[in-house]
N, C-alpha and C. Protein backbone atom coordinates (compact mmCIF):
# COMPACT_ATOMS: atom_id res chain seq x y z
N UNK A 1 7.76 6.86 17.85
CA UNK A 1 8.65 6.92 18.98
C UNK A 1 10.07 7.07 18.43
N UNK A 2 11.20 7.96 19.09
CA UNK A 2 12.23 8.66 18.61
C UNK A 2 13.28 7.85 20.16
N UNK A 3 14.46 7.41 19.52
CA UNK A 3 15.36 8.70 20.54
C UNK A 3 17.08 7.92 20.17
N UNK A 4 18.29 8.85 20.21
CA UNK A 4 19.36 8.50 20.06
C UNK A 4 20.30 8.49 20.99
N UNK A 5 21.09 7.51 21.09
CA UNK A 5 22.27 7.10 21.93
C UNK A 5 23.29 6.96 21.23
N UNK A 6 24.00 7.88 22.23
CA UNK A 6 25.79 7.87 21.69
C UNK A 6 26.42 6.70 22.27
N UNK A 7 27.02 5.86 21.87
CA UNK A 7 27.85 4.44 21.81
C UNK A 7 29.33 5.09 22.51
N UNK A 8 29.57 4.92 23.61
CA UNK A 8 30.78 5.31 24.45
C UNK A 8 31.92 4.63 23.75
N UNK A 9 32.55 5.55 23.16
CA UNK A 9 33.95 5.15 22.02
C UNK A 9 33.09 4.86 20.47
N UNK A 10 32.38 5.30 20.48
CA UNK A 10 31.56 4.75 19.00
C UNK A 10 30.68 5.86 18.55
N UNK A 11 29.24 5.52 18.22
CA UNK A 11 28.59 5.91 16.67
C UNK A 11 27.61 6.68 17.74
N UNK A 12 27.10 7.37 17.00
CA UNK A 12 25.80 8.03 17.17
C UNK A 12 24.73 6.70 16.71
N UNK A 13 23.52 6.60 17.53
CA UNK A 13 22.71 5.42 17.06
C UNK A 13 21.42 5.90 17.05
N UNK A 14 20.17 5.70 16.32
CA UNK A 14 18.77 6.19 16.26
C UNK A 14 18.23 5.49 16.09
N UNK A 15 16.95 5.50 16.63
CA UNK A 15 15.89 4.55 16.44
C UNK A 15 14.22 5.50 16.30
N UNK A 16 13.70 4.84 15.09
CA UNK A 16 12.18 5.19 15.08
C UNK A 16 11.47 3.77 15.06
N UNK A 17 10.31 4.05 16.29
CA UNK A 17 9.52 3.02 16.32
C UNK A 17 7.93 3.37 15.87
N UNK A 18 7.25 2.44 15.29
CA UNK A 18 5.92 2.80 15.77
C UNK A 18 5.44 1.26 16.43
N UNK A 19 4.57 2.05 16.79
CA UNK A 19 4.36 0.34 18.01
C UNK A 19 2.37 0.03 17.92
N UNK A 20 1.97 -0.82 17.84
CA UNK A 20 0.89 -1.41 17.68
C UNK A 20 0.42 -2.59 18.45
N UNK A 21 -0.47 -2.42 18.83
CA UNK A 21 -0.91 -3.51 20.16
C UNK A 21 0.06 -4.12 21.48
N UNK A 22 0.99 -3.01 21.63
CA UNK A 22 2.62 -3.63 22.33
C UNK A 22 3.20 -4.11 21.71
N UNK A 23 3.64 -3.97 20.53
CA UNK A 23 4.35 -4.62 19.97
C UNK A 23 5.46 -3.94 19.07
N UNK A 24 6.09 -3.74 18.24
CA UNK A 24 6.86 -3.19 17.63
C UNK A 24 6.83 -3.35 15.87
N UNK A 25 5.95 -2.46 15.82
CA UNK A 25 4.93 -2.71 14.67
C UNK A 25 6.37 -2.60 12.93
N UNK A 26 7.14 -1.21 13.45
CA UNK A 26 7.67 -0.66 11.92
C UNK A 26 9.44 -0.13 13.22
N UNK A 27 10.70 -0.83 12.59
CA UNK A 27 11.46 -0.04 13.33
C UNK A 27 12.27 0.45 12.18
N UNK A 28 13.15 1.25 12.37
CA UNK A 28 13.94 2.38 11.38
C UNK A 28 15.36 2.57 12.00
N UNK A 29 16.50 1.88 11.81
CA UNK A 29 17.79 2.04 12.59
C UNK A 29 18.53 2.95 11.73
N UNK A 30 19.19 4.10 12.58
CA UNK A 30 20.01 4.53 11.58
C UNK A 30 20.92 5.22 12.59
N UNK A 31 22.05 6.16 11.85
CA UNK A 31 23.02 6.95 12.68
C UNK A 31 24.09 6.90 11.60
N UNK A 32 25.48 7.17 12.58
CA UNK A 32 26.56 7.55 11.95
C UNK A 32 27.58 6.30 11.84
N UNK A 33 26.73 5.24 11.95
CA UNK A 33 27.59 4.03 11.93
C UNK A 33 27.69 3.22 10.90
N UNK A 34 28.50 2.37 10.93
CA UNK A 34 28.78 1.25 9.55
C UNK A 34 28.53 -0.35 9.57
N UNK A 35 27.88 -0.85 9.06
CA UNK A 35 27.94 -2.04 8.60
C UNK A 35 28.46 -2.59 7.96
N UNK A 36 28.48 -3.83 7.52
CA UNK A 36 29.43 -4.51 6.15
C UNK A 36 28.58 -6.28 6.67
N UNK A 37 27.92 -6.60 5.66
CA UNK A 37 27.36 -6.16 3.90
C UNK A 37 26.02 -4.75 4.86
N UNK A 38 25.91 -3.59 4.27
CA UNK A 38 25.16 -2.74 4.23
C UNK A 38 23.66 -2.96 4.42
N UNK A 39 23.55 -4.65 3.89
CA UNK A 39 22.29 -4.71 3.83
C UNK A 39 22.15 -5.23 4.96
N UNK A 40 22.95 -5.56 6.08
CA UNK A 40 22.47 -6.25 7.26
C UNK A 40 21.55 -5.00 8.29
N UNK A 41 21.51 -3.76 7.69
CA UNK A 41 20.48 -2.83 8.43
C UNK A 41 19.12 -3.59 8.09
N UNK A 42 18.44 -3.72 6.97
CA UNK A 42 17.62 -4.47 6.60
C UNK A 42 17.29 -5.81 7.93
N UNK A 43 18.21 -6.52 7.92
CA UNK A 43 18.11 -7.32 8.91
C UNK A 43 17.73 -7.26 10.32
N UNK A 44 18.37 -6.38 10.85
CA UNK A 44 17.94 -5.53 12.18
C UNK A 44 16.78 -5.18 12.48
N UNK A 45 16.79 -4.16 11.10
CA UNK A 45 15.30 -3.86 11.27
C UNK A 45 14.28 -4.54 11.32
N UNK A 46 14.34 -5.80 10.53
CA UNK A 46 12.91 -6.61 10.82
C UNK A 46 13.00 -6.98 12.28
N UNK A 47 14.13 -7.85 12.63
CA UNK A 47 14.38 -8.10 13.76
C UNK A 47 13.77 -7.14 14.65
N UNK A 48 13.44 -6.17 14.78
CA UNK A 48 12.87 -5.76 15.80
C UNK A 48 11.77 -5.89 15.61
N UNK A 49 10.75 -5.93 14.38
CA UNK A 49 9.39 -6.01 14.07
C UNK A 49 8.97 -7.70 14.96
N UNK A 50 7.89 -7.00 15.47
CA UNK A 50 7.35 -7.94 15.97
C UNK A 50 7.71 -8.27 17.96
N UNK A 51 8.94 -7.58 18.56
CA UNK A 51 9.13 -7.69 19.56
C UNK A 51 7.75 -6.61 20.50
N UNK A 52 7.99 -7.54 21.87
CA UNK A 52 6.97 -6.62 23.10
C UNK A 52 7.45 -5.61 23.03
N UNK A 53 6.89 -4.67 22.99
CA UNK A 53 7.21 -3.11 24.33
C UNK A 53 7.90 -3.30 25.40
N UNK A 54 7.79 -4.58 26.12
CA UNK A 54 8.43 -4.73 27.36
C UNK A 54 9.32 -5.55 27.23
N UNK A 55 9.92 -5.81 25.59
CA UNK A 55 11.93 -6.65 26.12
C UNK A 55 12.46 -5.70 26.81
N UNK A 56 13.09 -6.54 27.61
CA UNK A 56 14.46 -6.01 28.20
C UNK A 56 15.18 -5.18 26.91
N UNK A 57 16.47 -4.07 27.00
CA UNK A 57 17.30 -4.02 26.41
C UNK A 57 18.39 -5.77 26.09
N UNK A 58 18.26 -6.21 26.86
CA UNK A 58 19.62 -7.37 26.94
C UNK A 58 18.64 -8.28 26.29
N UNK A 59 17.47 -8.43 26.31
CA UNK A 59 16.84 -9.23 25.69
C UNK A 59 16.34 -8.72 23.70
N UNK A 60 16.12 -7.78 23.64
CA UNK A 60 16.41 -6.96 22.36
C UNK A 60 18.04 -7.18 21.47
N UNK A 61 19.09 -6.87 22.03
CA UNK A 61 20.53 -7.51 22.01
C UNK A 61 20.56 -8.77 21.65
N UNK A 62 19.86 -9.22 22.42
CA UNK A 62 20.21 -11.04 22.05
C UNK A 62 19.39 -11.29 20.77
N UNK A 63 17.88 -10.66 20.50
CA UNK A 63 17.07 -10.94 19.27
C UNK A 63 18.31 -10.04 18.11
N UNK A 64 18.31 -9.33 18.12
CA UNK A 64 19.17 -8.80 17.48
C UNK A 64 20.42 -9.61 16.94
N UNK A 65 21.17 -9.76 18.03
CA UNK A 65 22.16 -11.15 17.20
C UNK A 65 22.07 -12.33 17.00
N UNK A 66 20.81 -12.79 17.08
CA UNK A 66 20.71 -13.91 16.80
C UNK A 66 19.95 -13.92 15.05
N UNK A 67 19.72 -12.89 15.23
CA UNK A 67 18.99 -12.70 13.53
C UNK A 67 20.30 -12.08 12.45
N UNK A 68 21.64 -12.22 12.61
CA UNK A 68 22.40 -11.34 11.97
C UNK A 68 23.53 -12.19 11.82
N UNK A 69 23.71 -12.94 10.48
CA UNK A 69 24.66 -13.84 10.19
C UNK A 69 25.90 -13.73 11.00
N UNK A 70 26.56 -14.22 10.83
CA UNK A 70 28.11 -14.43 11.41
C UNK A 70 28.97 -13.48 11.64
N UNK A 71 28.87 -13.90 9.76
CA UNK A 71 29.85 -12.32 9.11
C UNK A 71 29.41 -10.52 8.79
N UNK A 72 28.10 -10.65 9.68
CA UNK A 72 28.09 -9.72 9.34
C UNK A 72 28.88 -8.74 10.41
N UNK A 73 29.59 -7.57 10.42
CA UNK A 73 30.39 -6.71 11.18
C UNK A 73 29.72 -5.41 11.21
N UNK A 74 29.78 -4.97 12.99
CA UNK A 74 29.81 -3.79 13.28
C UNK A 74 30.62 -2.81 13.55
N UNK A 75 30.48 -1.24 12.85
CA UNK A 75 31.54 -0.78 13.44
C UNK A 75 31.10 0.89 14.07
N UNK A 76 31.17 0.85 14.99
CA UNK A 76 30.70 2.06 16.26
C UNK A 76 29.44 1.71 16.37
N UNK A 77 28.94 0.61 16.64
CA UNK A 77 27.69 -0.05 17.27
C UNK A 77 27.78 -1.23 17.81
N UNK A 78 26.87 -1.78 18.64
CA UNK A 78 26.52 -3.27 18.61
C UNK A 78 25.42 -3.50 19.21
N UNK A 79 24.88 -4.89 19.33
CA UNK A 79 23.82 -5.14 19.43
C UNK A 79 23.43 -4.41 20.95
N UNK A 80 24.12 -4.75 21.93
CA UNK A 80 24.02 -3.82 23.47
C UNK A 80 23.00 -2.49 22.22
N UNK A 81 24.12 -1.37 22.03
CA UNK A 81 23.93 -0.18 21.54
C UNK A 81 21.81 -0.08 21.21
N UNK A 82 22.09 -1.31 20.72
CA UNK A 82 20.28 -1.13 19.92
C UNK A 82 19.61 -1.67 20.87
N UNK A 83 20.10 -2.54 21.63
CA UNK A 83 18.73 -2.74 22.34
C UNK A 83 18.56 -1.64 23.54
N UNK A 84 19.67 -0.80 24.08
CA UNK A 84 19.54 0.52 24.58
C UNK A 84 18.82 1.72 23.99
N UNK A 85 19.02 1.68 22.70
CA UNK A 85 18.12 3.21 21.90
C UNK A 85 16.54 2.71 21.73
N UNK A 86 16.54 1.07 21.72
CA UNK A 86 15.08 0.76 21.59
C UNK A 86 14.39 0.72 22.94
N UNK A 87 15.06 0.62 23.68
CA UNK A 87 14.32 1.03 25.34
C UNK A 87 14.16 2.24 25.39
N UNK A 88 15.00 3.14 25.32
CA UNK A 88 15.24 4.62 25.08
C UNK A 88 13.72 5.21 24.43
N UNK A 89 13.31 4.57 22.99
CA UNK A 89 12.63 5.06 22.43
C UNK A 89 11.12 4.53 23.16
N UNK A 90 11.51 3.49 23.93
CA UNK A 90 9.94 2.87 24.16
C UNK A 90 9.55 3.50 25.32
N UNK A 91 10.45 4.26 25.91
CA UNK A 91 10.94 4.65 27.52
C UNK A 91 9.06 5.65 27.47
């Protein structure tokens, strides 16, 4: 499962899912955006492993920042942004 959202004032955002028993088996975040430390994509990404097919976006958002230290910083994304391209893709 594919699909990308442009971040209004921000990044291009992408998401590949594959999904297994409803669930969110393997996710893949990427685009034209930045992180800092770099490795917090790593983070995200698990973070989505393991969610329903049927979170909410706002509920995806919230798993999302709650798995992503303090310090880590976004820039032309945020958590909103992903849990929109992961509905998008599950759509």
């Amino acid at each position: 499962m594919h699909a990308e959202y442009k971040v209004p004032g921000g990044k291009l955002v992408v998401v590949d899912l594959d999904v297994k028993d409803n669930m969110i088996e393997q996710a893949r975040l990427s685009g034209d955006f930045f992180l800092e430390p770099p490795e917090a994509l790593g983070l995200i990404n698990q973070a989505l492993q393991g969610l329903s097919v049927n979170s909410s976006a706002e509920e995806i958002a919230a798993y999302v920042s709650r798995a992503l230290p303090a310090e880590v910083e976004m820039f032309g994304l945020d958590p909103q942004a992903i849990g929109v391209v992961v509905r998008r893709a599950l759509a």
